[in-house]
PDB file of N, CA and C in Angstrom:
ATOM      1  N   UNK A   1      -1.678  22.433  23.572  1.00  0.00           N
ATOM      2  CA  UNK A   1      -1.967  23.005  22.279  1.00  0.00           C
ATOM      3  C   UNK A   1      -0.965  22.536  21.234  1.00  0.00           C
ATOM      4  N   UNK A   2       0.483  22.300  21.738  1.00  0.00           N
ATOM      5  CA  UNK A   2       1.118  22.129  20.877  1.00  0.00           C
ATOM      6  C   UNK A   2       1.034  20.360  20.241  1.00  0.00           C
ATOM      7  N   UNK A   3       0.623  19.514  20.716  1.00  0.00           N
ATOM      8  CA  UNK A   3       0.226  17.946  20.488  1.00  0.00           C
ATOM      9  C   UNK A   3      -0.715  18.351  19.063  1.00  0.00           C
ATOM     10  N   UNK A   4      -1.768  18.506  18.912  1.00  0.00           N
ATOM     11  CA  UNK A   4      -2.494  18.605  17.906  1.00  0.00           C
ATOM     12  C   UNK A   4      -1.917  18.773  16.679  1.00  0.00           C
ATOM     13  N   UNK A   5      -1.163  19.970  16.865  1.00  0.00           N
ATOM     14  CA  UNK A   5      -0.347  20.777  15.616  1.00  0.00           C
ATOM     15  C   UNK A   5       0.938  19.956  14.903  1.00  0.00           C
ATOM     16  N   UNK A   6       0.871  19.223  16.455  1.00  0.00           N
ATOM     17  CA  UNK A   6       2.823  18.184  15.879  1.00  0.00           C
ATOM     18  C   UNK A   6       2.169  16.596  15.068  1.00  0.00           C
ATOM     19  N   UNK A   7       0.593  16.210  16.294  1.00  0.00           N
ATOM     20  CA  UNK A   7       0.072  15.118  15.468  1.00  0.00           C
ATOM     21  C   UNK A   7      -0.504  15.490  13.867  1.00  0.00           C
ATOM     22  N   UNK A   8      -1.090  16.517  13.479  1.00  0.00           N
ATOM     23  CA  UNK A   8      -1.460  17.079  12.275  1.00  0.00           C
ATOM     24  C   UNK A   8      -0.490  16.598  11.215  1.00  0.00           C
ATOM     25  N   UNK A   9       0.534  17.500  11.919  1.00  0.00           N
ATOM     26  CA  UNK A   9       1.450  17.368  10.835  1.00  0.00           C
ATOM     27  C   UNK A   9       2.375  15.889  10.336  1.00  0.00           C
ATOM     28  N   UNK A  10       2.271  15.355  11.607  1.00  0.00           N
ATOM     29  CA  UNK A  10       2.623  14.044  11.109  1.00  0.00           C
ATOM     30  C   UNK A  10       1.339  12.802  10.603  1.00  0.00           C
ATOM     31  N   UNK A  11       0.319  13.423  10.654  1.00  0.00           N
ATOM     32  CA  UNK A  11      -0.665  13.006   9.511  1.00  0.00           C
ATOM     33  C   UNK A  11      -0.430  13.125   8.001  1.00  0.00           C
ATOM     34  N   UNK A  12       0.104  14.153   7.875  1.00  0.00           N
ATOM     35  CA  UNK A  12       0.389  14.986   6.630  1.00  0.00           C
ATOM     36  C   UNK A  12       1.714  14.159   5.910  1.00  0.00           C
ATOM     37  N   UNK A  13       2.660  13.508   7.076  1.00  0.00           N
ATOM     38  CA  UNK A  13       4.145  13.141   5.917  1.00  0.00           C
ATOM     39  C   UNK A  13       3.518  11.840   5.819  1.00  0.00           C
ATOM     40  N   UNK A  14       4.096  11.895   3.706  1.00  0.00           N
ATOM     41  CA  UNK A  14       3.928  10.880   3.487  1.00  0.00           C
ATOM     42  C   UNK A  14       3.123  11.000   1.956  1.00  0.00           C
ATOM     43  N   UNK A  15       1.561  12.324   2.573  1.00  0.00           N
ATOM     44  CA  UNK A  15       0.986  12.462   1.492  1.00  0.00           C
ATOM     45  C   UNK A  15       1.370  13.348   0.070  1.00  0.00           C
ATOM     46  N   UNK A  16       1.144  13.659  -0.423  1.00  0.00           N
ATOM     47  CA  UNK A  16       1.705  14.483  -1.984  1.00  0.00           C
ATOM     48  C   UNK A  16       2.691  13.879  -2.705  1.00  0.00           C
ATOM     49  N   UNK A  17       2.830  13.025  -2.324  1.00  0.00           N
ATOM     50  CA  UNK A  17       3.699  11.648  -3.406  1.00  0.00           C
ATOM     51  C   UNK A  17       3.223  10.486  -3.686  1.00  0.00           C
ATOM     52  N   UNK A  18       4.304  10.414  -5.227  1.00  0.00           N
ATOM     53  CA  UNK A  18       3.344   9.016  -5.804  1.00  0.00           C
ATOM     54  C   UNK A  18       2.943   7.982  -4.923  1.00  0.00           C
ATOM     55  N   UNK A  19       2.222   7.174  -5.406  1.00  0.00           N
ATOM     56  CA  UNK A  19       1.924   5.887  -4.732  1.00  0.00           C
ATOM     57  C   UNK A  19       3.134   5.013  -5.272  1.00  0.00           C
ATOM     58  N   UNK A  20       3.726   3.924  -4.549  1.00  0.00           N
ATOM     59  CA  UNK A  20       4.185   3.299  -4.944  1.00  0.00           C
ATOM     60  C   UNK A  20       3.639   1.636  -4.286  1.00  0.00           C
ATOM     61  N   UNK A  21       4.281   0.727  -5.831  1.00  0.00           N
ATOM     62  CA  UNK A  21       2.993  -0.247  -5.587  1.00  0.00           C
ATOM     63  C   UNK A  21       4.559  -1.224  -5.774  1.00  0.00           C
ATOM     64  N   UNK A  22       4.358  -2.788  -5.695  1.00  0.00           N
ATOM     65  CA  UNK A  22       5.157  -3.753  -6.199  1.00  0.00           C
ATOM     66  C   UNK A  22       4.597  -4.083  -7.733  1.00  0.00           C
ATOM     67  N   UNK A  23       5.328  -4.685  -8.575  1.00  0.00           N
ATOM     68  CA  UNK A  23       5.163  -4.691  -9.617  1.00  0.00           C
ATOM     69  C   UNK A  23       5.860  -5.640 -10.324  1.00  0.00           C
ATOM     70  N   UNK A  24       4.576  -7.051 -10.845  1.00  0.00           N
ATOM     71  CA  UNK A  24       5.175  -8.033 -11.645  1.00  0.00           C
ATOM     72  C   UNK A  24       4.153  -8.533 -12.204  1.00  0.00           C
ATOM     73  N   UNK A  25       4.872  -9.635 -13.489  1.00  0.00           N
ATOM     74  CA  UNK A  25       3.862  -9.350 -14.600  1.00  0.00           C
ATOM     75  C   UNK A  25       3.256 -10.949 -15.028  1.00  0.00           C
ATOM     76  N   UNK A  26       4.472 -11.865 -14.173  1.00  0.00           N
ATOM     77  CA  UNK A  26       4.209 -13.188 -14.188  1.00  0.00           C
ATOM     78  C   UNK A  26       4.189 -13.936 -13.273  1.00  0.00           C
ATOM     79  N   UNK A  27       3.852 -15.325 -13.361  1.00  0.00           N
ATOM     80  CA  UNK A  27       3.746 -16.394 -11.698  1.00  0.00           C
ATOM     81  C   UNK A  27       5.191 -16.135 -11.400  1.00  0.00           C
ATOM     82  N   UNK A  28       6.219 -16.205 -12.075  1.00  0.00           N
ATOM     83  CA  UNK A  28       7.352 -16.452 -11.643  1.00  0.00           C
ATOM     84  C   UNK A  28       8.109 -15.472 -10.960  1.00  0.00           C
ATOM     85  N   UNK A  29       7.840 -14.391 -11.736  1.00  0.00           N
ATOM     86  CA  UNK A  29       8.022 -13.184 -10.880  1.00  0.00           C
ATOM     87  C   UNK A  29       7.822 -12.721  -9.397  1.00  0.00           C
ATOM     88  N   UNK A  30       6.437 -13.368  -9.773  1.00  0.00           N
ATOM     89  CA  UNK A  30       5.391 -13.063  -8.463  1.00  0.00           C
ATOM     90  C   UNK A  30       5.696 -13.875  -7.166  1.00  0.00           C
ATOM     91  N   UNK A  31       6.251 -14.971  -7.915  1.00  0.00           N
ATOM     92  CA  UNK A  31       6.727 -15.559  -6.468  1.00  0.00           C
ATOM     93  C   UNK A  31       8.387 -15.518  -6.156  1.00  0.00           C
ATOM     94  N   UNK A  32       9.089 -14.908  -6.788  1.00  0.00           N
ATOM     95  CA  UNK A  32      10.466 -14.505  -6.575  1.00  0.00           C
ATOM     96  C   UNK A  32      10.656 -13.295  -5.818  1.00  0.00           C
ATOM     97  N   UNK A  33      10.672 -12.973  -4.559  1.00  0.00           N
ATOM     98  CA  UNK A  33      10.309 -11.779  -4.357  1.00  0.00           C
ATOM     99  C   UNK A  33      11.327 -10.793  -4.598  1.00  0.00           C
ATOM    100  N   UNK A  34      12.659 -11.221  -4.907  1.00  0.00           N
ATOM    101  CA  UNK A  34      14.085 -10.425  -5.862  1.00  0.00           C
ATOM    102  C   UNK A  34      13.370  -9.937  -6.799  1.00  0.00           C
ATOM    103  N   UNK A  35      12.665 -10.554  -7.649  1.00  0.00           N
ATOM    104  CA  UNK A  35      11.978 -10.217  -8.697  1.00  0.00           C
ATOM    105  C   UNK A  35      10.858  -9.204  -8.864  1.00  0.00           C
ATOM    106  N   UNK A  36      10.327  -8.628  -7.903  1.00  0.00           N
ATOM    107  CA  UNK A  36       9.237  -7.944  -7.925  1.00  0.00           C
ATOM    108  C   UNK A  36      10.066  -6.287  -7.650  1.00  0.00           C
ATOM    109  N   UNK A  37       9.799  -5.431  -8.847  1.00  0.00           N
ATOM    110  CA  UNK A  37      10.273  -4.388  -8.643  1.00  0.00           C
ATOM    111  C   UNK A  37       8.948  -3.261  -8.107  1.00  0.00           C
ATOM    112  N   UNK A  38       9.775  -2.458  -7.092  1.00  0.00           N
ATOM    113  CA  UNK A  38       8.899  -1.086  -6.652  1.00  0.00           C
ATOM    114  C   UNK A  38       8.823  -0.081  -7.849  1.00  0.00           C
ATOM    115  N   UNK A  39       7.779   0.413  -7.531  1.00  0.00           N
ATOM    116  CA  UNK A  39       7.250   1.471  -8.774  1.00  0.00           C
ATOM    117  C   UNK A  39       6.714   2.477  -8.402  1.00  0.00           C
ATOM    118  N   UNK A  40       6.772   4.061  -8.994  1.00  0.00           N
ATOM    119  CA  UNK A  40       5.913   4.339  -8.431  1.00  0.00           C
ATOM    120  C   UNK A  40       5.018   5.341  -9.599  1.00  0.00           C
ATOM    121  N   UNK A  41       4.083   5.027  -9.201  1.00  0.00           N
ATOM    122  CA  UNK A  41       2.590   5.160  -9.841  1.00  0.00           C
ATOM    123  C   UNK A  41       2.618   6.973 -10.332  1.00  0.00           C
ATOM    124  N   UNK A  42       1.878   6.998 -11.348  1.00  0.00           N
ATOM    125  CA  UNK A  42       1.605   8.148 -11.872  1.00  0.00           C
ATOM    126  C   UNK A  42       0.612   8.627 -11.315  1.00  0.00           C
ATOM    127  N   UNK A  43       0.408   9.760 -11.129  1.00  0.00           N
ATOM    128  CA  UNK A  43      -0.623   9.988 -10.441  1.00  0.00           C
ATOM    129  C   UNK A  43      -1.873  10.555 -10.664  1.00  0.00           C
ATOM    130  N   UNK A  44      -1.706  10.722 -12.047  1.00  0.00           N
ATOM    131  CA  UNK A  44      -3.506  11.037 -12.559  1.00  0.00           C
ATOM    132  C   UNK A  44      -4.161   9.675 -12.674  1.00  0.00           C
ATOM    133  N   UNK A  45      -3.537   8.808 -13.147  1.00  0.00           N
ATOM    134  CA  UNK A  45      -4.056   7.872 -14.149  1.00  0.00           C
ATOM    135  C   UNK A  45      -4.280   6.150 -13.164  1.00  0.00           C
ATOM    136  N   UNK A  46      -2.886   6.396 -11.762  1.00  0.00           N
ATOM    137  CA  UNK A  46      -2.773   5.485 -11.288  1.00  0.00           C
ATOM    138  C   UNK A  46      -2.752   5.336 -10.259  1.00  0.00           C
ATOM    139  N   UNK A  47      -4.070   5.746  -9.519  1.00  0.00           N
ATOM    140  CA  UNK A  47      -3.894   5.629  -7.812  1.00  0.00           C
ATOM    141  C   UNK A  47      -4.344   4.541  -7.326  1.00  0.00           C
ATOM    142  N   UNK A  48      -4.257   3.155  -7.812  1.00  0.00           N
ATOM    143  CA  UNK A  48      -4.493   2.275  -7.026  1.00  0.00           C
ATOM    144  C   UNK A  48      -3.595   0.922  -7.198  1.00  0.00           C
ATOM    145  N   UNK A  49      -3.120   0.694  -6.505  1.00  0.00           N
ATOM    146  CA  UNK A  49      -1.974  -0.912  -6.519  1.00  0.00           C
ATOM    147  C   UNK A  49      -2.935  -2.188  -6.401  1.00  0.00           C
ATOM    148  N   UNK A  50      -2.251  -2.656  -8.131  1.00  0.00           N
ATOM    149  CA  UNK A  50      -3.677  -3.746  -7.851  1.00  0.00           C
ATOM    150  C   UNK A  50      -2.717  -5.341  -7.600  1.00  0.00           C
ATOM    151  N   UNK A  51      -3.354  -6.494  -7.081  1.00  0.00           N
ATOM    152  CA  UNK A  51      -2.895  -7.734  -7.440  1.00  0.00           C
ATOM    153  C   UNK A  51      -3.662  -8.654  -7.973  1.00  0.00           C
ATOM    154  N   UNK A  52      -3.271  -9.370  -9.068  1.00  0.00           N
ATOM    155  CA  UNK A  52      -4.274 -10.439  -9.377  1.00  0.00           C
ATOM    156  C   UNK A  52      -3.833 -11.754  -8.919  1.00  0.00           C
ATOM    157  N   UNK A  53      -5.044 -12.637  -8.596  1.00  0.00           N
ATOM    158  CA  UNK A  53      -5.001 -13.931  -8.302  1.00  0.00           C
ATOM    159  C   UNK A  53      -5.820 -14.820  -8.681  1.00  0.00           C
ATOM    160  N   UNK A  54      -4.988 -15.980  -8.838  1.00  0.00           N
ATOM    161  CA  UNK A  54      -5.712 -17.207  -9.392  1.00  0.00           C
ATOM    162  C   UNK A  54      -5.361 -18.443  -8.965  1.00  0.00           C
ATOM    163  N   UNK A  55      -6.610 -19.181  -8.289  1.00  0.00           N
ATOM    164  CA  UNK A  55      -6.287 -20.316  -7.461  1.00  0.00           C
ATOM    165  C   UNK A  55      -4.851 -20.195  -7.066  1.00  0.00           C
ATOM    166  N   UNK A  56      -5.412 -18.980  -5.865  1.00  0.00           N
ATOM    167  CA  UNK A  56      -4.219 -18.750  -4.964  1.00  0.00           C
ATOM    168  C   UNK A  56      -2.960 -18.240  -4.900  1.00  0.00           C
ATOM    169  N   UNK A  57      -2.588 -18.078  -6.409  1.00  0.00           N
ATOM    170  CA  UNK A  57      -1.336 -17.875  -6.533  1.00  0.00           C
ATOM    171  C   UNK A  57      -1.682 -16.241  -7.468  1.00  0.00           C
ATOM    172  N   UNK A  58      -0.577 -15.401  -7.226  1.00  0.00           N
ATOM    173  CA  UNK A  58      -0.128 -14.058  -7.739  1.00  0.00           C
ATOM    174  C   UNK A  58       0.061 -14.244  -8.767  1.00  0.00           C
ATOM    175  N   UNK A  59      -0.361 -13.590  -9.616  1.00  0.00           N
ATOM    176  CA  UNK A  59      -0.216 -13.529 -11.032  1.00  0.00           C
ATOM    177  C   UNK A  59       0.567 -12.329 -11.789  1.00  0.00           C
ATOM    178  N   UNK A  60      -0.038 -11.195 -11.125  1.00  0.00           N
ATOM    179  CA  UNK A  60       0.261 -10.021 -11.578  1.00  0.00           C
ATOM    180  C   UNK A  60      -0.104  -9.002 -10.613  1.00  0.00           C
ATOM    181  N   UNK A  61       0.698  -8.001 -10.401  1.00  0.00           N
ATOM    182  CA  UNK A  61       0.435  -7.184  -9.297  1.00  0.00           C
ATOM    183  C   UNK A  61       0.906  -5.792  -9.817  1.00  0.00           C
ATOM    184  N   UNK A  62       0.556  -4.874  -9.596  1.00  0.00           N
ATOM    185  CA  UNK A  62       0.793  -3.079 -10.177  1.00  0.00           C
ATOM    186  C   UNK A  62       0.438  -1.905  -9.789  1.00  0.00           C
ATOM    187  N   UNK A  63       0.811  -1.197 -10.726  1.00  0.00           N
ATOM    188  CA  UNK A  63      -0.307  -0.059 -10.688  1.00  0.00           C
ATOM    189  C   UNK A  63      -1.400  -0.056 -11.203  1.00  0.00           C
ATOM    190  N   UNK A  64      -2.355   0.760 -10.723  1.00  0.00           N
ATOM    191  CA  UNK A  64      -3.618   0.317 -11.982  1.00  0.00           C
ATOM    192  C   UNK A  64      -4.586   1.539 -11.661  1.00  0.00           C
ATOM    193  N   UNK A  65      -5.217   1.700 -12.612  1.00  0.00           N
ATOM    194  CA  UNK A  65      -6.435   3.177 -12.284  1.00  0.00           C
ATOM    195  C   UNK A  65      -7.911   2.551 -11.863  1.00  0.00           C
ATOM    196  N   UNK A  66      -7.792   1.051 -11.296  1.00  0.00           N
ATOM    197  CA  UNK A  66      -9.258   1.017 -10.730  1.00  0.00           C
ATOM    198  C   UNK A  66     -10.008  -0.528 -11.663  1.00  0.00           C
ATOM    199  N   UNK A  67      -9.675  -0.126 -12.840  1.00  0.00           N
ATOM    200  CA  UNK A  67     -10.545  -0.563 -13.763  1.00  0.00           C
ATOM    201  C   UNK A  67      -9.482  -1.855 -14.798  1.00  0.00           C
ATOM    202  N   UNK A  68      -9.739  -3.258 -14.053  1.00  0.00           N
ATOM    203  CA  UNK A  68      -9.117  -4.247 -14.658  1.00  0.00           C
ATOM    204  C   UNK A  68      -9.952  -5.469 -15.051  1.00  0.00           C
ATOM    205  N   UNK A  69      -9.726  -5.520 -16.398  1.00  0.00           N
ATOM    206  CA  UNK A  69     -10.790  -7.133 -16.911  1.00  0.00           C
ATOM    207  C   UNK A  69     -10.380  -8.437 -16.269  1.00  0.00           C
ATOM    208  N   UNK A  70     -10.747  -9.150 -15.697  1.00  0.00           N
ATOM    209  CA  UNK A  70     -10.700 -10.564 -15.487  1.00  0.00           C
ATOM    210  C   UNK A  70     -11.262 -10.921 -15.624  1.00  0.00           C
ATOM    211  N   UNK A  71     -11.026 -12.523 -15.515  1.00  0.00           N
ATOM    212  CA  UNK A  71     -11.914 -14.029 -16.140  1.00  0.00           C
ATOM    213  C   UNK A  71     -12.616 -13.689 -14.247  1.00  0.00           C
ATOM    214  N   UNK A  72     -13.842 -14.817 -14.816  1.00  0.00           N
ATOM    215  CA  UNK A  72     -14.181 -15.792 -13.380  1.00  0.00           C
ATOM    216  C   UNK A  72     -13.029 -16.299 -12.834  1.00  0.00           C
ATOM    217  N   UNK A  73     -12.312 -16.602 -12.817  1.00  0.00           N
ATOM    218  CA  UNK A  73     -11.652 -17.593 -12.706  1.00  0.00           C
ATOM    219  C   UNK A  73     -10.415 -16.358 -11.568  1.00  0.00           C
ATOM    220  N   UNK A  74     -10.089 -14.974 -11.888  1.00  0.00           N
ATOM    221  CA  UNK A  74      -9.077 -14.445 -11.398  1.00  0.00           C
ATOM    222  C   UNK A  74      -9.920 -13.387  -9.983  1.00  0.00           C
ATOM    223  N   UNK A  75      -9.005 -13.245  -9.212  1.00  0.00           N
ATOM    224  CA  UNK A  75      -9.543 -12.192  -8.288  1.00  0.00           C
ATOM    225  C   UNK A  75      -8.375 -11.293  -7.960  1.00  0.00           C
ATOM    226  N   UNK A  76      -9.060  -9.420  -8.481  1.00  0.00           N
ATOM    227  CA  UNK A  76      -8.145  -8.893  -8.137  1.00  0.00           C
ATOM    228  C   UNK A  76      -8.717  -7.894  -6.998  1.00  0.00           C
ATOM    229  N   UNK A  77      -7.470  -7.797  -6.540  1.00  0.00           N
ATOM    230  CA  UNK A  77      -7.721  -6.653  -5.020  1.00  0.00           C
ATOM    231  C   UNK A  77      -7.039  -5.452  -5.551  1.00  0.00           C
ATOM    232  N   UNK A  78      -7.640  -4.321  -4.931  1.00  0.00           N
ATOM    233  CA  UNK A  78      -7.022  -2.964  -4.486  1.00  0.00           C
ATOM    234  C   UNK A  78      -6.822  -2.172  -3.223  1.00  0.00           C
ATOM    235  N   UNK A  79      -5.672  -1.359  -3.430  1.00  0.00           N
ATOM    236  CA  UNK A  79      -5.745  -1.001  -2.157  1.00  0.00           C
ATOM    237  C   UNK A  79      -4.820   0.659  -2.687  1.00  0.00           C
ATOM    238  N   UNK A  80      -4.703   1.322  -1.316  1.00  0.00           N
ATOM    239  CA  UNK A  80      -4.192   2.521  -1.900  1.00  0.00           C
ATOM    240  C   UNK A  80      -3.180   3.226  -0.914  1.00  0.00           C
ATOM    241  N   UNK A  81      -2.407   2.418  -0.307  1.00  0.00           N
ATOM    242  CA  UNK A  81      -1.120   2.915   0.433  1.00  0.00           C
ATOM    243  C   UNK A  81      -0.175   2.017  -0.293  1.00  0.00           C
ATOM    244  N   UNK A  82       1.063   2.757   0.252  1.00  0.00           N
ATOM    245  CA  UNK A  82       2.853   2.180  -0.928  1.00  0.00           C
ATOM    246  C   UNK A  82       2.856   0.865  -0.573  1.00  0.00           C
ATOM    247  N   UNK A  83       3.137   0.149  -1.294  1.00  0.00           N
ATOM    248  CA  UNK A  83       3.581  -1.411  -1.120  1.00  0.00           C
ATOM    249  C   UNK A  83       2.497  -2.355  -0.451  1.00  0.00           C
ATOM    250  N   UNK A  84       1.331  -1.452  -0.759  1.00  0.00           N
ATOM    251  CA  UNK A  84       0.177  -2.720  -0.215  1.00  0.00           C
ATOM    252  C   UNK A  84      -0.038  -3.815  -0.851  1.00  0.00           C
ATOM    253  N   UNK A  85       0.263  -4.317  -2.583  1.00  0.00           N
ATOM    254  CA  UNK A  85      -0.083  -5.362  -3.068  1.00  0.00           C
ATOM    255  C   UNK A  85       0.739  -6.410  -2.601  1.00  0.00           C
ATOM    256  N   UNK A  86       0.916  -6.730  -1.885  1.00  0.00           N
ATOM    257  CA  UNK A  86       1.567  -8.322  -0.806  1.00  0.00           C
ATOM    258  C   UNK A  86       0.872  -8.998  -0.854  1.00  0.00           C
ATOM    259  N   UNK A  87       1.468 -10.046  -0.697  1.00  0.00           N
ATOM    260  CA  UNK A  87       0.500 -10.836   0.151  1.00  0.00           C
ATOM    261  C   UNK A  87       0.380 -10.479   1.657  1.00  0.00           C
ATOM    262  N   UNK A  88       1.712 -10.000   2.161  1.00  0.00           N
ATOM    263  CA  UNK A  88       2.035  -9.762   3.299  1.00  0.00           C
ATOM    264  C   UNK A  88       1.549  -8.070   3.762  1.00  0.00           C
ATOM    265  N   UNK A  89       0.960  -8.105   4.919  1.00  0.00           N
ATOM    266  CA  UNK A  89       0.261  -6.439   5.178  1.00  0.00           C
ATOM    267  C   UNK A  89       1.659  -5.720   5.453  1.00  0.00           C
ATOM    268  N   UNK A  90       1.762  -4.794   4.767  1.00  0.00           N
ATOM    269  CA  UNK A  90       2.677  -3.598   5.109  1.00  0.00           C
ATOM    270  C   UNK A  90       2.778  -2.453   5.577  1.00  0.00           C
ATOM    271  N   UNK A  91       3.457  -2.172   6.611  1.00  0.00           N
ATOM    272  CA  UNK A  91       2.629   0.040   7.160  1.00  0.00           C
ATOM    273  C   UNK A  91       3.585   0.472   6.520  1.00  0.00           C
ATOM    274  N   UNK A  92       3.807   1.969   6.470  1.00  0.00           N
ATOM    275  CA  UNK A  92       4.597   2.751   5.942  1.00  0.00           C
ATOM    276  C   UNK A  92       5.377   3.236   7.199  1.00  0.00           C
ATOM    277  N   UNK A  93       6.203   3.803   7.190  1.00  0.00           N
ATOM    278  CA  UNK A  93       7.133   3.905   8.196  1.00  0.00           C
ATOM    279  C   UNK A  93       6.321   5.202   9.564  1.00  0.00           C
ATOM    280  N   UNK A  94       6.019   6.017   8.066  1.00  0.00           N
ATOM    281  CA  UNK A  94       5.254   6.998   8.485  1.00  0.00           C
ATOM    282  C   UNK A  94       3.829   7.401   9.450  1.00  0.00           C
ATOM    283  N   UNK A  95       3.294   6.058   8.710  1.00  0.00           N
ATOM    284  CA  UNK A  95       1.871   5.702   9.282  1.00  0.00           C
ATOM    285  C   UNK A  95       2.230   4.853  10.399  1.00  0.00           C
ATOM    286  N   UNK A  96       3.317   4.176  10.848  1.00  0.00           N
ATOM    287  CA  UNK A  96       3.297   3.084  11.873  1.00  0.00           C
ATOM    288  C   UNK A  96       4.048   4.211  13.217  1.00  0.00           C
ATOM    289  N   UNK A  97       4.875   5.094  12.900  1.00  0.00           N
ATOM    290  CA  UNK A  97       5.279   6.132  13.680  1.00  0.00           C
ATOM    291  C   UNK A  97       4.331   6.922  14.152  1.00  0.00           C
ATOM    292  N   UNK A  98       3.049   7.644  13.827  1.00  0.00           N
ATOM    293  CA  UNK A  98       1.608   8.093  13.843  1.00  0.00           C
ATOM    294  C   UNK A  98       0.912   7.139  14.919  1.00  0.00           C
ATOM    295  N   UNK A  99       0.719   5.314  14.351  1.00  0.00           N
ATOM    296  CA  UNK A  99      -0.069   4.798  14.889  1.00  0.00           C
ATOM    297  C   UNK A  99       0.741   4.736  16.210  1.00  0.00           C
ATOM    298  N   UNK A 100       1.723   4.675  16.531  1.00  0.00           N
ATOM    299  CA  UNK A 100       2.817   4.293  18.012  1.00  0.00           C
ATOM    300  C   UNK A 100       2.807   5.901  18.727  1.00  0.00           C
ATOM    301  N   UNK A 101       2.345   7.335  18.192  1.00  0.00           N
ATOM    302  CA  UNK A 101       2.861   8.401  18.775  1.00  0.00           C
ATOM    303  C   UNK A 101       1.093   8.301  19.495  1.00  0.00           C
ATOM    304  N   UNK A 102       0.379   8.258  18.631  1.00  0.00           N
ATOM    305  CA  UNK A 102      -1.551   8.238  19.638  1.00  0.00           C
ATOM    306  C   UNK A 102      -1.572   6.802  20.226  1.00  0.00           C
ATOM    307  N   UNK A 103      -0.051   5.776  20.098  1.00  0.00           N
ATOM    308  CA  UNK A 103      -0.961   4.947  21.276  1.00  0.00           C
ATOM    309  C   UNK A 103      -0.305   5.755  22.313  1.00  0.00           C
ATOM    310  N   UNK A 104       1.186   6.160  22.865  1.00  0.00           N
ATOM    311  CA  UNK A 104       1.901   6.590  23.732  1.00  0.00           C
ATOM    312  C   UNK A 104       0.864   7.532  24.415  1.00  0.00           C
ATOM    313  N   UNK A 105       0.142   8.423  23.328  1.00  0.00           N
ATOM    314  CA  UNK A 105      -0.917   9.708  24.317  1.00  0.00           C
ATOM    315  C   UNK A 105      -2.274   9.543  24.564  1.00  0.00           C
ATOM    316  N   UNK A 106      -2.482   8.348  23.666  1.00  0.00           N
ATOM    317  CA  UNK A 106      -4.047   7.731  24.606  1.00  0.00           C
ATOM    318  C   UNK A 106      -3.507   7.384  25.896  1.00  0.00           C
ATOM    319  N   UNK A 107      -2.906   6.323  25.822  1.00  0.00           N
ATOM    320  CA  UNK A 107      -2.229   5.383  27.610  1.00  0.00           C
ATOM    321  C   UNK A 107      -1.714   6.670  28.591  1.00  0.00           C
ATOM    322  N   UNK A 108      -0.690   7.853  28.161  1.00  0.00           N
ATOM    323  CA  UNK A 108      -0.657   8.995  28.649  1.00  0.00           C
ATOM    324  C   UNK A 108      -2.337   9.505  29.135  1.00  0.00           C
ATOM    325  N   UNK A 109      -3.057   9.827  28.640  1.00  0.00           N
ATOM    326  CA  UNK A 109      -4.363  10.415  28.821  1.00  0.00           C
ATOM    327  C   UNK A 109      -5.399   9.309  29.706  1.00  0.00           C
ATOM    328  N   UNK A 110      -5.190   8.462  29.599  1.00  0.00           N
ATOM    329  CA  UNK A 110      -6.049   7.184  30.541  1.00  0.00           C
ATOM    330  C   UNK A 110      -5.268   7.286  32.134  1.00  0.00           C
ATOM    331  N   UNK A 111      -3.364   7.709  31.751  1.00  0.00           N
ATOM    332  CA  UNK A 111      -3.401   7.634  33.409  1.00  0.00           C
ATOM    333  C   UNK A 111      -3.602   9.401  34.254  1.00  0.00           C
TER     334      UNK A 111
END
């Protein structure tokens, strides 16, 4: 009984705070990674970390509420956990501690 209540709750850390996204505004930036400062997002206005790209390369990456103009020419992504605009996939410390505590009690429960 008590597993449920301890996994619950470590579902739970993490959420009720801002998002935080990386944040830069030029190529040069974008590829300096000294240069790219953490931010963190407001939270009515800004729940989603966006990046833009153009032939391949980072342009601009942020916060953003969803809704960004681009050319043909740019492609932007969203996503909505801290530090997802990478190029590189990132977990949160929180979520990767979660994903490692249900593998330990699936493999527990299989033997």
């Amino acid at each position: 009984m008590k597993f449920p209540a301890i996994l619950g709750l470590l579902a739970l850390v993490g959420w009720g705070t801002a998002l935080k996204c990386f944040h830069c505004s030029s190529i040069q930036e974008c590829k300096m990674k000294s240069l790219r400062v953490r931010k963190n997002c407001t939270k009515d206005s800004e729940s989603y970390c966006s990046s833009t790209w153009q032939n391949g390369t980072l342009h601009k990456a942020g916060c953003s509420n969803g809704i960004v103009a681009t050319s043909l020419r740019e492609k932007t992504c969203y996503c909505q956990w801290d530090l997802c605009n990478t190029a590189a996939f990132t977990l949160s410390p929180a979520r990767l501690s979660l994903a490692l505590l249900l593998l330990a009690c699936w493999k527990t429960l299989l033997l």
